[in-house]
N, C-alpha and C. Protein backbone atom coordinates (compact mmCIF):
# COMPACT_ATOMS: atom_id res chain seq x y z
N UNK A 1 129.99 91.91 102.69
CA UNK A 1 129.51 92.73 101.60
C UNK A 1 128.33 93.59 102.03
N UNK A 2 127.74 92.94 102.71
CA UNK A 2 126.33 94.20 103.46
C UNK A 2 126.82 94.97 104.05
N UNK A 3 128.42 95.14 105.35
CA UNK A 3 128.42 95.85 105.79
C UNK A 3 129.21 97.09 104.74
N UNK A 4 129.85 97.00 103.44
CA UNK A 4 130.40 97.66 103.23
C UNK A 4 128.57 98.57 102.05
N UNK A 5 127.58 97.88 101.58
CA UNK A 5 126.83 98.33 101.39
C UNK A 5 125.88 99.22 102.14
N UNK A 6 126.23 98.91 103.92
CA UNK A 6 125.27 100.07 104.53
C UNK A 6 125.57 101.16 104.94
N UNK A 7 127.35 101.01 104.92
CA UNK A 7 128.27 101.62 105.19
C UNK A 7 128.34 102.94 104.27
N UNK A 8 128.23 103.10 102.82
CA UNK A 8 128.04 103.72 101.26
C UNK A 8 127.08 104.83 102.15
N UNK A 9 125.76 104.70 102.40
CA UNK A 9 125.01 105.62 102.59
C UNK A 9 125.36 106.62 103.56
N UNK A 10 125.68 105.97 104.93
CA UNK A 10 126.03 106.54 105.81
C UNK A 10 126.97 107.29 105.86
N UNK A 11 128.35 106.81 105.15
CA UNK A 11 129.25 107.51 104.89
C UNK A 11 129.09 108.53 104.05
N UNK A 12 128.36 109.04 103.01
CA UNK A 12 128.01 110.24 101.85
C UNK A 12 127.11 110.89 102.62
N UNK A 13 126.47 110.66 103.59
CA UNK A 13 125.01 111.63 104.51
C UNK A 13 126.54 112.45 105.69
N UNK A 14 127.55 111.70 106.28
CA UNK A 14 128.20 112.25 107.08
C UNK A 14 128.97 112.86 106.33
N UNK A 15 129.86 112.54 105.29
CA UNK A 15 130.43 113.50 104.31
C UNK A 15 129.56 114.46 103.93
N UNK A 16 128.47 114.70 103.51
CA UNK A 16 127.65 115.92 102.73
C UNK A 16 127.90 117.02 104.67
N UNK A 17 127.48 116.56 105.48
CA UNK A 17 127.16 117.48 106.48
C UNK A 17 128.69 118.24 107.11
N UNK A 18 129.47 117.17 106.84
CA UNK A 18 131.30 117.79 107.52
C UNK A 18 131.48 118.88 106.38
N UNK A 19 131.13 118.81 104.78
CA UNK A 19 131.34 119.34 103.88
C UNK A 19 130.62 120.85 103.83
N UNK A 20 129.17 120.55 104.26
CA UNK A 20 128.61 121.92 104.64
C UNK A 20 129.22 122.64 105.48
N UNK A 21 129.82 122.14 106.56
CA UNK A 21 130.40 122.97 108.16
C UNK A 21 131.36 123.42 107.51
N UNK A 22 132.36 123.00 107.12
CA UNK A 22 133.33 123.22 106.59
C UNK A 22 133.57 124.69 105.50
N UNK A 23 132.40 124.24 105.08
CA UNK A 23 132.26 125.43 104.07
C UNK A 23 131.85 126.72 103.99
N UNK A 24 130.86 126.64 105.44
CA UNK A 24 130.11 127.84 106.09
C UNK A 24 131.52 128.30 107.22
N UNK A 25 132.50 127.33 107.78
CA UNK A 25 133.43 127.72 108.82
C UNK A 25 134.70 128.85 107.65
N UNK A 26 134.92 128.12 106.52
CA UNK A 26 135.52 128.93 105.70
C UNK A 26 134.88 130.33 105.14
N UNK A 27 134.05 130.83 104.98
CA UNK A 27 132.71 131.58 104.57
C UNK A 27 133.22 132.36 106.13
N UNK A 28 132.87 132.02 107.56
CA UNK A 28 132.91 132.74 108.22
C UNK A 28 134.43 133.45 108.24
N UNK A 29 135.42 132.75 107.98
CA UNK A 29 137.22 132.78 108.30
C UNK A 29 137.27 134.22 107.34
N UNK A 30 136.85 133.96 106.04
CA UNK A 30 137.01 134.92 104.80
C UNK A 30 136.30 136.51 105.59
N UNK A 31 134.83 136.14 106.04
CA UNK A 31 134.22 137.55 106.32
C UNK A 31 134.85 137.85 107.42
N UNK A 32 135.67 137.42 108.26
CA UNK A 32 136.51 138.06 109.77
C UNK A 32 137.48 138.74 108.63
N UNK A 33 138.04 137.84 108.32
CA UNK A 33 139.29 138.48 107.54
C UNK A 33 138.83 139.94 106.65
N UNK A 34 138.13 139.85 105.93
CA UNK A 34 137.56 140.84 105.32
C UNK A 34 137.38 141.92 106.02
N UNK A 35 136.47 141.86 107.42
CA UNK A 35 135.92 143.15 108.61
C UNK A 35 137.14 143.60 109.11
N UNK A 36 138.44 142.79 109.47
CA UNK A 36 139.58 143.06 109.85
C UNK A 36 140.12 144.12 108.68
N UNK A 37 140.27 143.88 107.57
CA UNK A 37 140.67 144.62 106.67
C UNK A 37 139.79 145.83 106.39
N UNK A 38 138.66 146.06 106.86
CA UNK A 38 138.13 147.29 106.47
C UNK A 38 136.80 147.01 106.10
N UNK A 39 136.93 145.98 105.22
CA UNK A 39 135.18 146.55 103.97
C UNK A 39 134.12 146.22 105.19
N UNK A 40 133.09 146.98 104.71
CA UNK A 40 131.61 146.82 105.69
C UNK A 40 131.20 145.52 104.92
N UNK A 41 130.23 145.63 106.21
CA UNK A 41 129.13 144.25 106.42
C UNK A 41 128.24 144.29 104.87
N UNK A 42 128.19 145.50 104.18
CA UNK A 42 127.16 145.64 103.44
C UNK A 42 127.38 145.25 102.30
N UNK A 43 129.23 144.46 101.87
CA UNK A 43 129.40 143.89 100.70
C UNK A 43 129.41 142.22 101.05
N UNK A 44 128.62 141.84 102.25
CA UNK A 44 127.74 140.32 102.31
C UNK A 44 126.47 140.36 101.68
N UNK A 45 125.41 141.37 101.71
CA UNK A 45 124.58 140.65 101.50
C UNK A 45 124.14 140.27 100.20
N UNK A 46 123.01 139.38 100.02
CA UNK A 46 123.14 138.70 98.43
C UNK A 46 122.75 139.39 98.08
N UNK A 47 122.68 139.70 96.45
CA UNK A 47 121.54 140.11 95.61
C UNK A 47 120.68 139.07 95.21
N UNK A 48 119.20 139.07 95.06
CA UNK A 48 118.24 138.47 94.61
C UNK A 48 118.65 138.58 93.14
N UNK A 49 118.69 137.69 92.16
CA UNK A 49 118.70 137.65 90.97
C UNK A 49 117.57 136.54 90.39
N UNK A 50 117.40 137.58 89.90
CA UNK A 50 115.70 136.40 89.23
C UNK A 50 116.06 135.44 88.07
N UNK A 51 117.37 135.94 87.59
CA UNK A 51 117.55 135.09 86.21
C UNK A 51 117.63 134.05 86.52
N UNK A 52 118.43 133.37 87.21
CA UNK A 52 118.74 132.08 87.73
C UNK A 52 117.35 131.14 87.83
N UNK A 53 116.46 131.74 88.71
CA UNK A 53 115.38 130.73 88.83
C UNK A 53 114.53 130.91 87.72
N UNK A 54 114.60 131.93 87.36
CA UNK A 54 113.72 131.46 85.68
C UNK A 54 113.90 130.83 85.36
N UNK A 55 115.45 130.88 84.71
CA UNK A 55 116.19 129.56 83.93
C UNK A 55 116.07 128.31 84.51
N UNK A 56 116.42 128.09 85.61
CA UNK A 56 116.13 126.74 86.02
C UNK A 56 114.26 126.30 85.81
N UNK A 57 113.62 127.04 86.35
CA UNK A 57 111.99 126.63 86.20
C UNK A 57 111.42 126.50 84.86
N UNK A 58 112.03 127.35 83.95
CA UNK A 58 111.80 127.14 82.74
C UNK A 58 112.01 125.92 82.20
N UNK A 59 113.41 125.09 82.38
CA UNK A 59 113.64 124.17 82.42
C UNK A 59 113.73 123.27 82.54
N UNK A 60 113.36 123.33 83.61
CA UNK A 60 112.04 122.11 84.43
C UNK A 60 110.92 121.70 83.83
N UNK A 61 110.51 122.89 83.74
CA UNK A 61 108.44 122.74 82.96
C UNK A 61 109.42 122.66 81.35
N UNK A 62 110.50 122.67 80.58
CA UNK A 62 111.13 121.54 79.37
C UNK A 62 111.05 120.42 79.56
N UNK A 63 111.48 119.80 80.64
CA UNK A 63 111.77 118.44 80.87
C UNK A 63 111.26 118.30 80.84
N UNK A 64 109.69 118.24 82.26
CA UNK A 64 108.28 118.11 82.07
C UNK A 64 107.79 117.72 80.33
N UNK A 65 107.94 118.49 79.68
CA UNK A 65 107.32 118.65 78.41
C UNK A 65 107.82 117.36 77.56
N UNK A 66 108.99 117.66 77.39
CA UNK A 66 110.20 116.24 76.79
C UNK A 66 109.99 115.24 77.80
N UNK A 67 109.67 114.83 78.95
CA UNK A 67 109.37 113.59 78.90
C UNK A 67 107.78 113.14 78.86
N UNK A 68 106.79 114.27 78.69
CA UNK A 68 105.18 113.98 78.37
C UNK A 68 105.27 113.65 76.87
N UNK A 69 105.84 114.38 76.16
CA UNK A 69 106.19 113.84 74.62
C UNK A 69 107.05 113.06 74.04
N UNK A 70 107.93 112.06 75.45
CA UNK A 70 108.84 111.23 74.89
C UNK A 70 107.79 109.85 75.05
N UNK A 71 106.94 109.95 76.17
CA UNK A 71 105.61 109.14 76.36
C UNK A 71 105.28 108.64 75.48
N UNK A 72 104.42 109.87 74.63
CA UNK A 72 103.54 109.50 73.72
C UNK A 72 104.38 109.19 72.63
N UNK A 73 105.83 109.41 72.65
CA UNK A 73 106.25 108.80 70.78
C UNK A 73 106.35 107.52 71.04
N UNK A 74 106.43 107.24 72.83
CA UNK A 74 107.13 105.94 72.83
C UNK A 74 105.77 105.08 72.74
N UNK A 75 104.39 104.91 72.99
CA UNK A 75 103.49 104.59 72.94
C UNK A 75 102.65 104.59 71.79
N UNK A 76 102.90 105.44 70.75
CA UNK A 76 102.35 105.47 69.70
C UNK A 76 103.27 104.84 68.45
N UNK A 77 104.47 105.28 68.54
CA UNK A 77 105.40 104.79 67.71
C UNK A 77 106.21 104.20 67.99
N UNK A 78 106.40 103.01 69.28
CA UNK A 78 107.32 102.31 69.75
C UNK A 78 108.90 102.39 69.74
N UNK A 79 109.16 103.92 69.91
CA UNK A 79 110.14 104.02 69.97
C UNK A 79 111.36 104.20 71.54
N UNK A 80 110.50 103.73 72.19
CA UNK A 80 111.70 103.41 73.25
C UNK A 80 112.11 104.79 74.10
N UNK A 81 113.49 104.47 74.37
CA UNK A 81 114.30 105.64 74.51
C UNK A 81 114.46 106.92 74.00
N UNK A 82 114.73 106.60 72.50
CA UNK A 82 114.84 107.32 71.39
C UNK A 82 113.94 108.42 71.63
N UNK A 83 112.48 108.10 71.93
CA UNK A 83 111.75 109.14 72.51
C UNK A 83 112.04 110.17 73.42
N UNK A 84 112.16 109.26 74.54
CA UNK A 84 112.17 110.13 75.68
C UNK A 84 113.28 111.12 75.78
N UNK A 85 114.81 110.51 75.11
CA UNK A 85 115.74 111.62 75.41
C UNK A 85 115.89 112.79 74.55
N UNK A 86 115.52 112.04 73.00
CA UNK A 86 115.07 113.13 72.10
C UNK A 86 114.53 114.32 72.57
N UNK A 87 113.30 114.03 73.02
CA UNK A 87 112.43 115.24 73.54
C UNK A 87 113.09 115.63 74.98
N UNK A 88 113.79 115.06 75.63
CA UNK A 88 113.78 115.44 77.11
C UNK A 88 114.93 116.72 76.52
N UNK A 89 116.14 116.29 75.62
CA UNK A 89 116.65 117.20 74.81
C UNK A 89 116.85 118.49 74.40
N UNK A 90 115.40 118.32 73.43
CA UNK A 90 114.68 119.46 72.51
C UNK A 90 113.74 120.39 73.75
N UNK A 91 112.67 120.06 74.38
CA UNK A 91 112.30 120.79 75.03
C UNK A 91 113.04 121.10 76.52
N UNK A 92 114.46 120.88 77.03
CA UNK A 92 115.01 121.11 77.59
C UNK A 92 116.04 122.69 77.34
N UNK A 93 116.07 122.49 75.75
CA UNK A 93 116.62 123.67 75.42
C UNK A 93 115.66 124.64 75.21
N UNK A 94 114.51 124.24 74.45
CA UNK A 94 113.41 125.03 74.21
C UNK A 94 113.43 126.55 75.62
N UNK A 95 112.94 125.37 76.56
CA UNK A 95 113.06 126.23 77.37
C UNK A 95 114.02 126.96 78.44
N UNK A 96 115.33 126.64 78.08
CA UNK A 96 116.60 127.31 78.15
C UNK A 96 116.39 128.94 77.08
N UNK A 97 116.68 128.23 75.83
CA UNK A 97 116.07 129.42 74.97
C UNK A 97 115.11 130.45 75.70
N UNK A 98 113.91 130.02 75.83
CA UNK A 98 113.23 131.11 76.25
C UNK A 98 112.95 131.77 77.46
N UNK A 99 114.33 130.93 78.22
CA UNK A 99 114.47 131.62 79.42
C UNK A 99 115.42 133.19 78.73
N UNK A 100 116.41 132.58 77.59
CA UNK A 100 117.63 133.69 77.49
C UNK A 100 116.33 134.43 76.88
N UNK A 101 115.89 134.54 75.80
CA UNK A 101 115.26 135.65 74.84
C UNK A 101 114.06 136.26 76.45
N UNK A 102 113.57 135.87 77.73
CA UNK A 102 112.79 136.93 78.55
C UNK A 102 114.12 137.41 79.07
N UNK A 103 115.19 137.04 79.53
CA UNK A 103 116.13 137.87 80.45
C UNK A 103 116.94 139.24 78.75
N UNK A 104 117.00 138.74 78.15
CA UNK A 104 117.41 140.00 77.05
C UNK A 104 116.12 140.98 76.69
N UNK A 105 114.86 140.42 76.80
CA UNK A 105 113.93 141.56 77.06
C UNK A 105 114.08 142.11 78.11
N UNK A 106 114.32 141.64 79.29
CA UNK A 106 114.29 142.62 80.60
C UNK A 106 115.25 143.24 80.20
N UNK A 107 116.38 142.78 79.47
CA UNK A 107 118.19 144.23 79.54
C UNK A 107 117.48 144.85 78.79
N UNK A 108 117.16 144.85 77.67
CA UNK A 108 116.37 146.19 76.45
C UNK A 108 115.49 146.98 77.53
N UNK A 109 114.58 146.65 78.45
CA UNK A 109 113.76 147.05 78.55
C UNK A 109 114.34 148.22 79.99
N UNK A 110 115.08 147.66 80.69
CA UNK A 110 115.69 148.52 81.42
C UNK A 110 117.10 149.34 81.08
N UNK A 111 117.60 149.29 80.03
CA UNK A 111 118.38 150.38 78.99
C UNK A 111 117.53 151.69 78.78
């Protein structure tokens, strides 16, 4: 039973890395294929999009928030769980929300 427990880790660290190669070797197969066919190099590169990490950071500093205020309900009003996911929840969307309402000011604002 230990060896099939030390075995678990090792095996998901060598799977995650065959899975990366794999995925960057396909990634390369697609852009040969692509240069063979014609299109330039210049429909690789990324675009920077800021929305994405707003949204996620915003969301983060939610959680943050929902679980500082799942704390205190759970400490003041002994409520357990009930606290923490409640709020982890509510200010998880909170700041989902106000990730969408800054990215719809930026579209107004560049219209």
């Amino acid at each position: 039973m230990e060896e099939l427990a030390l075995m678990i880790p090792i095996l998901s660290i060598v799977g995650f890395f065959v899975l990366i190669i794999y995925l960057r070797r396909f990634q390369n197969i697609e852009r040969m294929a692509m240069i063979e066919k014609g299109v330039g190099p210049d429909q690789f590169k990324n675009s920077s999009d800021a929305s994405g990490t707003l949204r996620f950071a915003l969301l983060l500093i939610g959680v943050g928030l929902g679980f500082l205020l799942g704390y205190f309900l759970d400490r003041n009003f002994d409520m357990e769980e009930v606290g923490y996911f409640s709020m982890l929840f509510l200010c998880g969307g909170f700041g989902l929300a106000a990730a969408y309402i800054i990215e719809e000011k930026k579209a107004k604002a560049r219209e």
